[in-house]
Protein backbone atom coordinates (compact mmCIF):
# COMPACT_ATOMS: atom_id res chain seq x y z
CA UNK A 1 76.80 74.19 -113.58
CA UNK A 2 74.03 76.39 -112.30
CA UNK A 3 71.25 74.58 -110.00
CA UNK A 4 68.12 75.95 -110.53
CA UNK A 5 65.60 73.31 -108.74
CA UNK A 6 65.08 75.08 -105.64
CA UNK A 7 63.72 78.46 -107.23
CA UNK A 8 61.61 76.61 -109.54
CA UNK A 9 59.79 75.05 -106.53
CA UNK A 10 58.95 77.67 -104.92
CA UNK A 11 57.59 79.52 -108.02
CA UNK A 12 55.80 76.28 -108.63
CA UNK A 13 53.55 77.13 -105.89
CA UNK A 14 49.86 77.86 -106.68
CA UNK A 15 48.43 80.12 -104.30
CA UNK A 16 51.67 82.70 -104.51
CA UNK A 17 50.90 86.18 -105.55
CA UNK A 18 54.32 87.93 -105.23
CA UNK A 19 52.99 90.48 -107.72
CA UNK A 20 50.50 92.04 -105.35
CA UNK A 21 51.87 93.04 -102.26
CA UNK A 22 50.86 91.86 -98.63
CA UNK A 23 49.93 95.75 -97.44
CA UNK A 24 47.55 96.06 -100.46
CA UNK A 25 44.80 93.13 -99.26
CA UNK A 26 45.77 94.48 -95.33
CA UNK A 27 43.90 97.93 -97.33
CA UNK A 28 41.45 96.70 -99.48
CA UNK A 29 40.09 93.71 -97.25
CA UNK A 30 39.18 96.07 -94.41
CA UNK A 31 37.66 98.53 -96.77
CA UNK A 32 35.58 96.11 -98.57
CA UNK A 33 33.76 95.28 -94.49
CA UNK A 34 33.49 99.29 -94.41
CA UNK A 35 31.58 99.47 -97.37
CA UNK A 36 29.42 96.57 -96.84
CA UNK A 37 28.73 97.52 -93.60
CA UNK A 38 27.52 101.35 -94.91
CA UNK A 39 25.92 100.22 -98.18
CA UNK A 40 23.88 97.24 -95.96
CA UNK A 41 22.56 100.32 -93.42
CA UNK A 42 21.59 102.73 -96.57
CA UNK A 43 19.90 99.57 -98.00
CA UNK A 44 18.25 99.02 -94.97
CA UNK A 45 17.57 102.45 -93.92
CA UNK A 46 16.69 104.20 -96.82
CA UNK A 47 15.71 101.03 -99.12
CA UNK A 48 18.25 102.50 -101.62
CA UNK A 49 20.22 99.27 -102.99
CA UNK A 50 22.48 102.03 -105.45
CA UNK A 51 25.56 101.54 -103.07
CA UNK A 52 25.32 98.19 -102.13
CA UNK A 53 25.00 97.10 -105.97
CA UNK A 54 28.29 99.32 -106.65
CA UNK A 55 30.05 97.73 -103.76
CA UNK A 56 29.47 94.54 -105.47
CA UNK A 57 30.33 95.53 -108.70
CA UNK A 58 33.59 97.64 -107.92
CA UNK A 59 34.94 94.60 -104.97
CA UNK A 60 34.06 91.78 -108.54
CA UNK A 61 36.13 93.99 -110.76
CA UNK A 62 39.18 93.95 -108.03
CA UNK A 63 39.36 90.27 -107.14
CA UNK A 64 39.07 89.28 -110.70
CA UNK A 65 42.41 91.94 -111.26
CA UNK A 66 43.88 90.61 -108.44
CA UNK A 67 43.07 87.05 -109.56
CA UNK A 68 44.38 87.41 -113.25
CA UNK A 69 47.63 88.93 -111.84
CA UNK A 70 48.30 85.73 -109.34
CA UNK A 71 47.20 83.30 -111.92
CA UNK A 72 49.28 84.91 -114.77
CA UNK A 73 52.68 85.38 -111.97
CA UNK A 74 52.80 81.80 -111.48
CA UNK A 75 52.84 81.30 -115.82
CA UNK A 76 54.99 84.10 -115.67
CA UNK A 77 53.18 85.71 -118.44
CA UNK A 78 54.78 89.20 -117.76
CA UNK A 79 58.19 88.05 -118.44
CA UNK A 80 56.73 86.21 -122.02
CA UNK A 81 54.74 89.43 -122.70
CA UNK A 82 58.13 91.74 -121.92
CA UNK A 83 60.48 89.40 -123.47
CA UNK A 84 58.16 89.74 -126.80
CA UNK A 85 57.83 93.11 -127.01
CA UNK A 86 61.73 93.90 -126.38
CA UNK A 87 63.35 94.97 -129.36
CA UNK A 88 66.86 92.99 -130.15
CA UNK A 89 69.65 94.83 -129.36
CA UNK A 90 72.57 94.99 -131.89
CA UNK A 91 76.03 94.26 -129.76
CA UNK A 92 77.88 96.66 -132.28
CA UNK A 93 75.72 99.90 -131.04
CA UNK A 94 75.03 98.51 -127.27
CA UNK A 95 76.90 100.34 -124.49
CA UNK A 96 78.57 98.87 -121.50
CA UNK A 97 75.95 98.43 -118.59
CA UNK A 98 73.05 98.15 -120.81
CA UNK A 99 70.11 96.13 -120.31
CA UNK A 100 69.85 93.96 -123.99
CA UNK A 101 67.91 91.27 -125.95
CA UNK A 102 70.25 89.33 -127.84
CA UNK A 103 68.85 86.51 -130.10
CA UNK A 104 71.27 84.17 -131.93
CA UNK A 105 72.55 80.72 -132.19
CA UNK A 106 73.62 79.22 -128.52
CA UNK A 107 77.02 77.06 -128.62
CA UNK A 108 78.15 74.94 -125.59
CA UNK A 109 80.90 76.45 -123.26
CA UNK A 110 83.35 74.81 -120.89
CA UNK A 111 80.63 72.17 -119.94
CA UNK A 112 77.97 70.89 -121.71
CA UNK A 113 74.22 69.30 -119.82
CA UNK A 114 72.60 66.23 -120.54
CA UNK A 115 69.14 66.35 -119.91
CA UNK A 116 67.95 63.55 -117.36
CA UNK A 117 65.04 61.70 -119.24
CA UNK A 118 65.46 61.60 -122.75
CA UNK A 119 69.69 61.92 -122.64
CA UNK A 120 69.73 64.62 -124.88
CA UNK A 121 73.28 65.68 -125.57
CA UNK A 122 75.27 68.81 -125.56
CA UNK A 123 72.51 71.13 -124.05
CA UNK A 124 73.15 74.84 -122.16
CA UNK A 125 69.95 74.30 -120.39
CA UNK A 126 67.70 71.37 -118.92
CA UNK A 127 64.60 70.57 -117.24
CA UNK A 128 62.57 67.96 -115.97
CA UNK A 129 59.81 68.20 -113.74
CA UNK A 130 57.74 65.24 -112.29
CA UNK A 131 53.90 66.35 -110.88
CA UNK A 132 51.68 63.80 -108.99
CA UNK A 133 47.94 64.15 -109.26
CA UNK A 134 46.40 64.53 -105.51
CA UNK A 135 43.30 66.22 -106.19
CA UNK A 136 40.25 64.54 -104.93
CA UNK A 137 37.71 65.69 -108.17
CA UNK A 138 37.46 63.66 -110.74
CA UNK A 139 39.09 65.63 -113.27
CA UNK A 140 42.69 65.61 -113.98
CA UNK A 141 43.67 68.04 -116.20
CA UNK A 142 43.18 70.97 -113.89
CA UNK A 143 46.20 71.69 -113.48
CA UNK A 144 46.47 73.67 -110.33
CA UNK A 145 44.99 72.93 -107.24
CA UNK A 146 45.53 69.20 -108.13
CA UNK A 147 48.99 68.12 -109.88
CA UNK A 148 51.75 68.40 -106.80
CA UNK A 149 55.41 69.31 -108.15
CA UNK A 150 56.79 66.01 -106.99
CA UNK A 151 60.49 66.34 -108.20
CA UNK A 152 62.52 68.66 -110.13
CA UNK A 153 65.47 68.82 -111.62
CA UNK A 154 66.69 72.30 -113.74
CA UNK A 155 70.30 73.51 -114.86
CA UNK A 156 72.02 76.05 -116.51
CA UNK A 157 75.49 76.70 -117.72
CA UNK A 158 77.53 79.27 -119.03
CA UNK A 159 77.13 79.13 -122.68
CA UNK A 160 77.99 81.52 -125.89
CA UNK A 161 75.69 83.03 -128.12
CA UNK A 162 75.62 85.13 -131.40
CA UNK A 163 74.13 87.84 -132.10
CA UNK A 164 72.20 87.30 -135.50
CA UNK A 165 72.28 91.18 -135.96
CA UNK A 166 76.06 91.97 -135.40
CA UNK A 167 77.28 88.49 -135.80
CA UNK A 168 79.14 88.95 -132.86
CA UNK A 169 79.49 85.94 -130.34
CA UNK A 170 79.21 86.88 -126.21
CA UNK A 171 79.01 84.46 -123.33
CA UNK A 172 76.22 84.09 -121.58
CA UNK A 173 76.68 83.67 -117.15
CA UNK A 174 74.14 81.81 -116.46
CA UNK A 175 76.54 79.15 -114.50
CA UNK A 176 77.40 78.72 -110.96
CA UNK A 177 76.20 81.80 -108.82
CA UNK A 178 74.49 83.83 -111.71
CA UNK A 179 70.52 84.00 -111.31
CA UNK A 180 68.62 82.44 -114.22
CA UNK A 181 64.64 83.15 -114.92
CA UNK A 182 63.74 80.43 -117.98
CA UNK A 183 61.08 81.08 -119.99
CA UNK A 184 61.46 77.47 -121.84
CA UNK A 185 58.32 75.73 -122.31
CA UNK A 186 58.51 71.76 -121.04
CA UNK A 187 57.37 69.12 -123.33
CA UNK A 188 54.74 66.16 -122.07
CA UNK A 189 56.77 63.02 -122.19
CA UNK A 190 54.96 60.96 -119.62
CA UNK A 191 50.92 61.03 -118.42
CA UNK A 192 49.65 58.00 -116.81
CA UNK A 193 45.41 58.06 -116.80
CA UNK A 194 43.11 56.77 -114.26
CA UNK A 195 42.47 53.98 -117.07
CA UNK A 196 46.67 53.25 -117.33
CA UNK A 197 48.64 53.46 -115.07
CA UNK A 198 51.11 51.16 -116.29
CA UNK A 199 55.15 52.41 -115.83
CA UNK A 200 57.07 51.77 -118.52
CA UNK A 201 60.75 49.97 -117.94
CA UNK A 202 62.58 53.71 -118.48
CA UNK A 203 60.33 55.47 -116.40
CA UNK A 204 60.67 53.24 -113.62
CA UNK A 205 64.49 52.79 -113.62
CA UNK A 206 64.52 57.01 -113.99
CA UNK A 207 62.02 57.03 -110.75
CA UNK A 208 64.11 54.02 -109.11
CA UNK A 209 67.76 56.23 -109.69
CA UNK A 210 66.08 59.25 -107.91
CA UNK A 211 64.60 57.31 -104.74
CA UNK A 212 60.88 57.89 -105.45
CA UNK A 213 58.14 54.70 -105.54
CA UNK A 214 57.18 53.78 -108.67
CA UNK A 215 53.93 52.20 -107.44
CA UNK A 216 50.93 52.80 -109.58
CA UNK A 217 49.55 56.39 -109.90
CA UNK A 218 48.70 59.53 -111.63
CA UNK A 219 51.86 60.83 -112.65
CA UNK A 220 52.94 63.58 -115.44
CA UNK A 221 56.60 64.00 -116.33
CA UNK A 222 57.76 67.44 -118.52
CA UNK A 223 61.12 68.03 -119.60
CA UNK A 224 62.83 71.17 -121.56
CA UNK A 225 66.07 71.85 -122.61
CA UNK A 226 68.35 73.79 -124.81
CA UNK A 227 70.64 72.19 -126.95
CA UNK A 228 73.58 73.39 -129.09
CA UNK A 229 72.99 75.06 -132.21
CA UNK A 230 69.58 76.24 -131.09
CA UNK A 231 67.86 79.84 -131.45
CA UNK A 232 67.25 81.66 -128.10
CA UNK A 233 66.54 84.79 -127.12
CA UNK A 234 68.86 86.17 -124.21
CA UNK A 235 67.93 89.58 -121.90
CA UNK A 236 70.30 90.72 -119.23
CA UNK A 237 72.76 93.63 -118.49
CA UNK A 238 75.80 93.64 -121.16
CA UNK A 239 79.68 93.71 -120.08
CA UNK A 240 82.33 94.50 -121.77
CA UNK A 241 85.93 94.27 -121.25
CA UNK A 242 88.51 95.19 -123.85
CA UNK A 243 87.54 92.20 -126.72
CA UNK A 244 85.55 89.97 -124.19
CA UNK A 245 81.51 90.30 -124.44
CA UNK A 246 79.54 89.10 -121.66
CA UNK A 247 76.03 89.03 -120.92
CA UNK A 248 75.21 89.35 -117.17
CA UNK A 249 72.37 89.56 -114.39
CA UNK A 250 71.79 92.64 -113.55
CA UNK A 251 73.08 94.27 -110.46
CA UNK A 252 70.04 95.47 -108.79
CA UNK A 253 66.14 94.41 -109.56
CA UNK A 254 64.46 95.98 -112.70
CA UNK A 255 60.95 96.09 -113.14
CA UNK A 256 58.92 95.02 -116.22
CA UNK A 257 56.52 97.71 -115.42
CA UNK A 258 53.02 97.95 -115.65
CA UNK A 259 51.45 95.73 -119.04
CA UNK A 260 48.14 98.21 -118.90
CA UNK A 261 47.65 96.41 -122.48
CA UNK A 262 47.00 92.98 -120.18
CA UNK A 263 45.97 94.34 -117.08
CA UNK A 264 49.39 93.28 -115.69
CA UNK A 265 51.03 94.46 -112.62
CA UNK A 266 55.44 95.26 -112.54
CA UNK A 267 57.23 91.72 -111.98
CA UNK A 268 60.67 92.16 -111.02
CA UNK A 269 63.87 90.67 -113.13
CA UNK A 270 66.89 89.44 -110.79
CA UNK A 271 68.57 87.96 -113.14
CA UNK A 272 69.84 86.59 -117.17
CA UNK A 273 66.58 85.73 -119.31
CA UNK A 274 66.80 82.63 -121.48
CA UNK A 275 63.50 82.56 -124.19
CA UNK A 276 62.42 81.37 -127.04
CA UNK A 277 61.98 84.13 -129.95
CA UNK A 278 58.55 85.10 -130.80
CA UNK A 279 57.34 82.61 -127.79
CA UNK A 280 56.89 79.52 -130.37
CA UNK A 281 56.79 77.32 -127.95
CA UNK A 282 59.98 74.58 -126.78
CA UNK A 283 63.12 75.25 -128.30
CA UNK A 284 64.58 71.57 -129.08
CA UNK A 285 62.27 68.85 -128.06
CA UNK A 286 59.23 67.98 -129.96
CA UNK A 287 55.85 67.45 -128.45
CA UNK A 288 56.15 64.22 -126.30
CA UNK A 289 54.00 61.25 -126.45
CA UNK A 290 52.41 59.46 -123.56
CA UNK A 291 53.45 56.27 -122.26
């Protein structure tokens, strides 16, 4: 069993841009004080505001880029964008070493998950994250700035899937020591409202078993997982040895390269990609409701 909680906390965070590197704003912050300070003395000097208005325009255009590209790292909308536009990879023609998409049926392996809220069953992947509102406005469905990743629990385990082109079945590492990136989209089971904030019995005990208060408050509770017999889509480096089929993280970083399509910047992928085909939206659990 693969822990995964610590990575997704620190991705979790809402002022990270890892996409846009450190020695780009040491550039572009010093040359935006450059430029004002030249296009301010034309203004001034010669009363022509043609630079100045530029400036403006040209330093908008770049913070909103830069902006987009944080916003859409932390939603990790490259790696739903890439994952989409893929094409599936048939394990009958794929070489050894190559990068593939495989999309098939997923089937437990040597241990099976249970997912921690809703006790789901026989699962290769599960999630559950807890947020607590401590924004100070007075509305709370922004959801950054505001909700707090309180607690988090995420796991993956090696699993098998098969390929619904070839038919073939291959095991998926994403257990102990492999690196995981899931794309799976958590379901709303739990939203308490400035109007009720009432715990129900469940939620408390599951609050009460993890050592966190269950006093009154804003609290929002997602969970995801992947049970058996579910449709996935799978990206990472294929291995093959003799009649065994593996699929693998990669041995070095890859890049997703530039989406010029969405104004996206390269995102690196360290590891075995777990999605849902054509991005649909959560693989096993439905919607939640709100209690």
């Amino acid at each position: 069993m693969n822990d995964l909680s610590n990575a997704s906390s620190v991705q979790s965070h809402c002022y990270s841009c890892k996409p846009i590197p450190s020695q780009v704003l040491y550039v572009l912050v010093p040359l935006f004080f450059t430029g004002l300070a030249v296009s301010l003395f034309i203004l001034i000097a010669v009363h022509n505001a043609f630079f100045f208005v530029s400036l403006l325009s040209l330093s908008a255009l770049v913070a909103a880029f830069l902006i987009w590209n944080a916003v859409n790292w932390r939603r990790s909308r490259a790696l739903f964008y890439y994952l989409r536009s893929f094409p599936d990879s048939d394990l009958r023609l794929a070489r050894h070493g190559q990068f593939v998409k495989i999309t098939g049926i997923v089937s437990c392996g040597n241990i099976s998950l249970e997912s921690s809220y809703e006790k789901a069953t026989r699962c290769i992947y599960t999630s559950t994250l807890l947020y607590e509102y401590r924004g100070l406005g007075s509305n709370a469905e922004m959801p950054c700035f505001r909700w707090r990743l309180e607690f988090c629990e995420r796991f993956s385990t090696d699993f098998y899937i098969t390929d619904s082109k070839s038919g073939i079945r291959a095991m998926v590492k994403a257990g102990l020591g492999s690196r995981v990136i899931p794309l799976i989209i958590e379901s709303r089971l739990v939203a308490t409202t400035r109007k009720c904030r009432f715990l129900s019995s469940h939620f408390k005990k599951w609050l009460a078993d993890r050592n966190i208060s269950g006093q009154a408050r804003l609290l929002c509770l997602e969970e995801g997982y992947v049970k058996e017999g579910s449709s996935i889509a799978v990206m990472g480096m294929l291995h093959k040895d003799n009649d065994v089929v593996m699929i693998i993280q990669p041995p070095e970083l890859l890049s997703t390269g530039c989406l010029w399509r969405k104004l996206l910047l390269p995102v690196d992928i360290d590891g075995v990609i777990l999605g849902v085909p054509q991005m649909v939206g959560p693989v096993a659990n439905p919607p939640g409701s709100m209690y």
